[in-house]
Protein backbone atom coordinates (compact mmCIF):
# COMPACT_ATOMS: atom_id res chain seq x y z
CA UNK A 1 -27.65 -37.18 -31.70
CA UNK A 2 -28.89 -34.03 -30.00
CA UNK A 3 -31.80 -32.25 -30.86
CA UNK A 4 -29.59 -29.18 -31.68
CA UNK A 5 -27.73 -30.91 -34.57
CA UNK A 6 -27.07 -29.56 -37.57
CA UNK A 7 -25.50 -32.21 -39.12
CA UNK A 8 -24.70 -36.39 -37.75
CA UNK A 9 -22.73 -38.95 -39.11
CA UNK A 10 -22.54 -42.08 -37.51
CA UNK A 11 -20.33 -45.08 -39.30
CA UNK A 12 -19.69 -43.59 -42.63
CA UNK A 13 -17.91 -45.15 -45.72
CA UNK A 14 -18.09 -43.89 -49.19
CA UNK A 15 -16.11 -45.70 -51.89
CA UNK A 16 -14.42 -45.06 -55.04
CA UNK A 17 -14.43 -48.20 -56.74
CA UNK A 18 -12.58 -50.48 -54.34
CA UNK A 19 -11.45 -48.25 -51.93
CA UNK A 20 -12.96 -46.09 -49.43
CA UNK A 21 -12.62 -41.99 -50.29
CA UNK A 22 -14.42 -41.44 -46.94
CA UNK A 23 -14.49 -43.15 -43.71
CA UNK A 24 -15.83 -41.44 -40.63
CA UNK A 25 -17.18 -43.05 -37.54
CA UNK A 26 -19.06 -40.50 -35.75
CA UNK A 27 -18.96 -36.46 -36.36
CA UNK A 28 -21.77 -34.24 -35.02
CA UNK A 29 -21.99 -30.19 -35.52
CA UNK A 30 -23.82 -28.48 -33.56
CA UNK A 31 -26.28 -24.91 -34.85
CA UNK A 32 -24.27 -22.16 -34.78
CA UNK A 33 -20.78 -23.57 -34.81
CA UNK A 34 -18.32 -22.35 -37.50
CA UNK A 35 -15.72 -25.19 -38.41
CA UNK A 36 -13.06 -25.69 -40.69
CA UNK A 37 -12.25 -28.76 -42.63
CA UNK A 38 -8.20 -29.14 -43.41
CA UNK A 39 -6.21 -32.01 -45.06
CA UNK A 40 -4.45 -32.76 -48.13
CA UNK A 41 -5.74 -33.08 -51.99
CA UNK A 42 -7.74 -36.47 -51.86
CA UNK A 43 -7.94 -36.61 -48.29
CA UNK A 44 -11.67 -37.02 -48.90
CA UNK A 45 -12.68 -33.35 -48.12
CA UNK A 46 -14.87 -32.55 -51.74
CA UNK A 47 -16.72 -35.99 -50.59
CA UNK A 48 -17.36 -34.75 -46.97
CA UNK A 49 -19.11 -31.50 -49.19
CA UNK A 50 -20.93 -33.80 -51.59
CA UNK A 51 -22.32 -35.85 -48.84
CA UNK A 52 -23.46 -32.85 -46.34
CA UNK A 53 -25.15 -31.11 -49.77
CA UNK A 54 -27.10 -34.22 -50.52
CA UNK A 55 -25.40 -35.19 -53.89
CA UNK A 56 -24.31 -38.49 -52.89
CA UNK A 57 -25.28 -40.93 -50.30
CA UNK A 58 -22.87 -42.53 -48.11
CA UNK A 59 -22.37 -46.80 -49.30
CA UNK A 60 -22.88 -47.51 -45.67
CA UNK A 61 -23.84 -45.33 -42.49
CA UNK A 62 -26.16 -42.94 -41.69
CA UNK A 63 -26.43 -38.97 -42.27
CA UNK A 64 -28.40 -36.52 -40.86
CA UNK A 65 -28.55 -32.96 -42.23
CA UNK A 66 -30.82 -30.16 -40.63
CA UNK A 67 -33.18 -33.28 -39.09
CA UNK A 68 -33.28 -34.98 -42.42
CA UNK A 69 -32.13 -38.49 -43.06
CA UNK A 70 -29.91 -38.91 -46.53
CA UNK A 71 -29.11 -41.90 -46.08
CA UNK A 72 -31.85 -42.64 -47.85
CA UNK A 73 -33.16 -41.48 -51.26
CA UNK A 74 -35.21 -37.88 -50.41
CA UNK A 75 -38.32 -37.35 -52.79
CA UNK A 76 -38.23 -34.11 -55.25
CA UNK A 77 -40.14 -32.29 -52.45
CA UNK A 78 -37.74 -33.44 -49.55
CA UNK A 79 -34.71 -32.42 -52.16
CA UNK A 80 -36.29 -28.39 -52.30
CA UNK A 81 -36.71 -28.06 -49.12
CA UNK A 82 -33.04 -29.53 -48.09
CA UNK A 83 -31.45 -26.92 -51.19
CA UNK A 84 -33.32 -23.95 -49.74
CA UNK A 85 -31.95 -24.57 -46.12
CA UNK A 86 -28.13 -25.05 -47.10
CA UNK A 87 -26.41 -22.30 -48.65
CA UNK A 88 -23.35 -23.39 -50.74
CA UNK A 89 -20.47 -20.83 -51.83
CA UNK A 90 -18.11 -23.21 -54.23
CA UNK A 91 -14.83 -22.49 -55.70
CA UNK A 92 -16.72 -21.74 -58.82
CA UNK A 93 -18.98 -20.32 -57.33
CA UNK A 94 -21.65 -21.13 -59.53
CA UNK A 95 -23.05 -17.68 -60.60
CA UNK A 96 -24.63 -17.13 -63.81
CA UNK A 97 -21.94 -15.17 -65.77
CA UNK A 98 -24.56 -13.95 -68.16
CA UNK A 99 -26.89 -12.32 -65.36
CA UNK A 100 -27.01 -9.25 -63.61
CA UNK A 101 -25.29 -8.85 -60.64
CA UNK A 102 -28.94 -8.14 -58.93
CA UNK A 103 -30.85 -11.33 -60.41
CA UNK A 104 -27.68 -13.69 -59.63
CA UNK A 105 -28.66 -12.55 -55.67
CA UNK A 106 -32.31 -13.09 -56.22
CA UNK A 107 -31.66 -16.43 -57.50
CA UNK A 108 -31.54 -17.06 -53.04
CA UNK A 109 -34.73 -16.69 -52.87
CA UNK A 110 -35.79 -19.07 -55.40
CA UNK A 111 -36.47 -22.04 -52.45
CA UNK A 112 -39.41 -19.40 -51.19
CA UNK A 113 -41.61 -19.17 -54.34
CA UNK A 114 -42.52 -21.24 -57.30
CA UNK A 115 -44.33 -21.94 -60.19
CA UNK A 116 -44.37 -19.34 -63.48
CA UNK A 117 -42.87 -16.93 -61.58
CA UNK A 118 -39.62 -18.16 -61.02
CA UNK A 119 -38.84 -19.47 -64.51
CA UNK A 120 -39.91 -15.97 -65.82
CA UNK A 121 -37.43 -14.54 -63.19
CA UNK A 122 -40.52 -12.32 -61.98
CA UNK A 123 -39.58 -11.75 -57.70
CA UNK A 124 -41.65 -10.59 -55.88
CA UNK A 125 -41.12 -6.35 -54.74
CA UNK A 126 -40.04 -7.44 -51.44
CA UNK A 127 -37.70 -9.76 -52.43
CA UNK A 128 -35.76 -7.29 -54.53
CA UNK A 129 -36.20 -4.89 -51.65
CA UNK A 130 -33.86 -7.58 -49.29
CA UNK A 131 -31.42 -8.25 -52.38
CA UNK A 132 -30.59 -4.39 -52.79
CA UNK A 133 -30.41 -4.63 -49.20
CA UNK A 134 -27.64 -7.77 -49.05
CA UNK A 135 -25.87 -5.86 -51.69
CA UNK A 136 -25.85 -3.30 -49.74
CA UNK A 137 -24.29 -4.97 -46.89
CA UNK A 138 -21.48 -6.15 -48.79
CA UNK A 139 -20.84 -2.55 -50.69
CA UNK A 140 -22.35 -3.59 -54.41
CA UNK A 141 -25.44 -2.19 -54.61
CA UNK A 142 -23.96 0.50 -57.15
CA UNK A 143 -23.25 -2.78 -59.54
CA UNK A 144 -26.65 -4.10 -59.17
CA UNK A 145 -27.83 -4.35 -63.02
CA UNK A 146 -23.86 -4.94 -64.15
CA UNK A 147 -23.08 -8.51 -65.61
CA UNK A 148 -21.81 -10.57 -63.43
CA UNK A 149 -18.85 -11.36 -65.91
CA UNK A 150 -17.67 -7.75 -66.03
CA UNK A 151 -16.74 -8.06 -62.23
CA UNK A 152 -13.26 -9.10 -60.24
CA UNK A 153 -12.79 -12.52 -58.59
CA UNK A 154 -13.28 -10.28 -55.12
CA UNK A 155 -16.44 -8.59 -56.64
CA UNK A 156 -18.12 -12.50 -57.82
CA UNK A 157 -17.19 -13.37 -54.20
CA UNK A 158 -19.09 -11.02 -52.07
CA UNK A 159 -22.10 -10.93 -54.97
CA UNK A 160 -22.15 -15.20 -53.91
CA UNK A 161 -22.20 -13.80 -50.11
CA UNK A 162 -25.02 -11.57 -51.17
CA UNK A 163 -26.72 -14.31 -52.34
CA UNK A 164 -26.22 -16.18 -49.07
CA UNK A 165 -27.56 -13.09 -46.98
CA UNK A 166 -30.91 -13.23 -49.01
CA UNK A 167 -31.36 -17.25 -49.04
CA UNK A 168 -31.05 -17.38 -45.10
CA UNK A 169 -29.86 -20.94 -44.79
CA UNK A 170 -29.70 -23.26 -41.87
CA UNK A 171 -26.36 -24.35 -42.94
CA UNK A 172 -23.58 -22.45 -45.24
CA UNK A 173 -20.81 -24.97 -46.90
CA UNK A 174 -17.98 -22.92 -48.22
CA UNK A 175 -15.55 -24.71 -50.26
CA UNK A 176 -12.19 -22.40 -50.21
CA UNK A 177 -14.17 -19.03 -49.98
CA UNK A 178 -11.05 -17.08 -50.75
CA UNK A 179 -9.47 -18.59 -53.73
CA UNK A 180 -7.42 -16.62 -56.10
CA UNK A 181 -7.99 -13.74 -54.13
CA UNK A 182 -4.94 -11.27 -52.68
CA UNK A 183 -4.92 -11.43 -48.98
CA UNK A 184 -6.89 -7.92 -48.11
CA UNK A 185 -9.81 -9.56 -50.41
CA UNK A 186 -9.36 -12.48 -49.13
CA UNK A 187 -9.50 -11.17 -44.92
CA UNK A 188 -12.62 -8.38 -46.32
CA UNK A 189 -14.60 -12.04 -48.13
CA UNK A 190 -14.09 -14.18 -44.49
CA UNK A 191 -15.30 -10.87 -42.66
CA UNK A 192 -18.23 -10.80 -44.45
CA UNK A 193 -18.81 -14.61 -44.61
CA UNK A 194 -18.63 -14.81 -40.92
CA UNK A 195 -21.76 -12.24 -41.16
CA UNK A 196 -23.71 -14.04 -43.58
CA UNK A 197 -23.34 -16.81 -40.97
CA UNK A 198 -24.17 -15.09 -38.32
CA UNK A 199 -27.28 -16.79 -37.71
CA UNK A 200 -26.06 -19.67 -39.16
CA UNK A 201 -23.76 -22.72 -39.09
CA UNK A 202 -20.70 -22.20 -41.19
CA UNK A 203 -18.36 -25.07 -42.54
CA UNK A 204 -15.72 -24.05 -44.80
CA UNK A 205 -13.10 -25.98 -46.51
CA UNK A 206 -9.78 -24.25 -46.09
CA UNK A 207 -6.22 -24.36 -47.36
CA UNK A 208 -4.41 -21.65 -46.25
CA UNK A 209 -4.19 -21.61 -42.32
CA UNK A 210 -3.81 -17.89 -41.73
CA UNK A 211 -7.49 -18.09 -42.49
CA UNK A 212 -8.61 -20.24 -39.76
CA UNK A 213 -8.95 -18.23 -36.95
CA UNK A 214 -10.96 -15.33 -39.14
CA UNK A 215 -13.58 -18.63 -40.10
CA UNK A 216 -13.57 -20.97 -37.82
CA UNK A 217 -13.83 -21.95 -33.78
CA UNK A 218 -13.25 -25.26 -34.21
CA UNK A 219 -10.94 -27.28 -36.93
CA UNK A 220 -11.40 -30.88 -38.29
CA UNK A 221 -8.43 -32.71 -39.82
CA UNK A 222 -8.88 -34.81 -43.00
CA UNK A 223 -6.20 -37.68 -43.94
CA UNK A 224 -6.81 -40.57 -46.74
CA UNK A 225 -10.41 -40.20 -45.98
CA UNK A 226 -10.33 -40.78 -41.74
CA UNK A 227 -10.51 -37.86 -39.50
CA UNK A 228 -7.64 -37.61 -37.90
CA UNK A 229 -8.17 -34.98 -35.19
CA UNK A 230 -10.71 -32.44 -34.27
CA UNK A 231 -9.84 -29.77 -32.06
CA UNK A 232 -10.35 -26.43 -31.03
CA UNK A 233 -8.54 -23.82 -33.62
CA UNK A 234 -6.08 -22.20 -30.54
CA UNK A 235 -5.20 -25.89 -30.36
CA UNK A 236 -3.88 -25.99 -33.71
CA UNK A 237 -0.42 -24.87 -34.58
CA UNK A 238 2.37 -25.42 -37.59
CA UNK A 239 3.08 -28.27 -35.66
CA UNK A 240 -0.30 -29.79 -36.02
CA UNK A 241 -0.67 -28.74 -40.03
CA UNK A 242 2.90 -29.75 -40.95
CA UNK A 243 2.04 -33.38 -39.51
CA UNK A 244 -1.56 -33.88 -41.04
CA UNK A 245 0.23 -32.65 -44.33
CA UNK A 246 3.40 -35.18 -44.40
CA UNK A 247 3.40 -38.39 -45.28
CA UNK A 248 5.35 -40.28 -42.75
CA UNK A 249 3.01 -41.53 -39.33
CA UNK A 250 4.34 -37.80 -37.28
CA UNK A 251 0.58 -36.97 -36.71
CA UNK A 252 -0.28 -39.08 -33.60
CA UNK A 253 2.56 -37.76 -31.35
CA UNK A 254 1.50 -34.05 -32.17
CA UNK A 255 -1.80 -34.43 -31.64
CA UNK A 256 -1.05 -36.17 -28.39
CA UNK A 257 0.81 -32.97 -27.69
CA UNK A 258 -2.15 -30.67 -28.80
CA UNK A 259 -4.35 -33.19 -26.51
CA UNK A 260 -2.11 -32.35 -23.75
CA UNK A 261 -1.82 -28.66 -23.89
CA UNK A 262 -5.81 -28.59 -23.58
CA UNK A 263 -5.71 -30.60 -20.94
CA UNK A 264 -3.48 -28.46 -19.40
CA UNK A 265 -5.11 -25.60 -20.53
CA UNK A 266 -8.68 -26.09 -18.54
CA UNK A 267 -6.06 -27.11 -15.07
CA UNK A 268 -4.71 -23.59 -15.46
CA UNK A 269 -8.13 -22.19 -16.00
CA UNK A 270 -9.98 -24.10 -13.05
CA UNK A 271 -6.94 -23.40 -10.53
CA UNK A 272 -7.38 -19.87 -11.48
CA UNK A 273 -11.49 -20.13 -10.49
């Protein structure tokens, strides 16, 4: 594993009763890389989430998040420190309807202070400061002290990004970051996503492939649980996604293909040097 790391597994199986969901022999991601993770319902994508989050540990293998081991159990202590570093942007999003818009972005910060404070919901000045300031950023600073439940799916969205400008994480995991949104939301949320990772490593779950190249450099194929290719995003065509999707064994003669086209790829670029 290099020092550079952001996340290392090395001969991962998670089960589901009998059966393995998950089964991954190596996969390393580097700081700074944005990568997309593809594949069909159950293809053990939502476990690959759970297990880079910390809210399951793999039955056998070993994981490495941000330096930290999870194969094994973290203390309370270990756990804060791991939730403060990776920024999460779910399909519910997990906002607090009930809250204002302003206090839902503050809730980033959280991982920075404790004690009395934080259960009262009292930030520091500074802290607002930077919250008024990510809302800003992503044009919502009018509907600071709104509820969050009078807002559009698009609006929620961006106030979640908000959130992630404030916290600063190491690591963003973005599970379907456009869902149920029309396609100009949906291109204006992965613009500003790509800027709340800008000093950050991104890894988003995605279903609709016109998204990839506005989220992603690099693409990793999920199929019953096994990776079954990882490759550049210009390497990956309808071709590629019709195969992973099917259910017949089409996959390993496109990817061969994709394989090849690389290959070819850096000839034509070093004869051209």
């Amino acid at each position: 594993m290099s020092a550079s790391a952001v996340v290392f597994l090395d001969s991962v199986k998670c089960k589901s009763g009998a059966d393995f969901e998950l089964s991954i022999d190596s996969l390393t991601i580097e700081a700074g890389e944005r990568v997309a993770i593809v594949g069909h319902n159950g293809a053990g994508k939502s476990t690959l989430f759970r297990l880079l989050s910390g809210f399951i540990a793999p039955d056998q293998g070993s994981v490495q998040i941000l330096q930290r081991a999870l194969h094994t159990p973290l203390n309370a202590k270990q756990m804060r420190g791991l939730r403060s570093e990776v920024g999460q942007v779910m399909q519910g999003l997990h906002l607090v309807q009930r809250l204002s818009v302003i206090e839902n972005v503050l809730i980033g910060c959280l991982g920075r202070f404790h004690g009395w404070r934080s259960w009262a919901r009292i930030y520091p000045e500074s802290e607002v400061t930077a919250a008024c300031d990510a809302l800003n950023s992503v044009g919502l600073l009018a509907y600071r002290d709104m509820r969050t439940d009078s807002l559009s799916g698009g609006e929620r969205q961006k106030v979640a990004i908000a959130r992630l400008l404030l916290q600063r994480p190491r690591l963003i995991l973005a599970d379907e970051p456009t869902a149920a949104l029309d396609p100009t939301a949906a291109r204006e949320v992965c613009q500003l996503m790509t800027k709340a990772a800008a000093q950050s490593t991104l890894v988003c779950i995605i279903h609709n492939p016109a998204l990839l190249p506005l989220l992603a450099d690099r693409v990793i194929g999920l199929k019953n649980g096994f990776v079954a290719f990882d490759l550049p995003v210009s390497a990956v065509d309808t071709a590629c996604l019709e195969a992973l999707y099917s259910s017949d064994n089409t996959l390993t003669s496109t990817l061969l293909a994709a394989e090849h086209n690389i290959e070819n790829s850096k000839i034509t670029t070093r004869v051209a040097v």
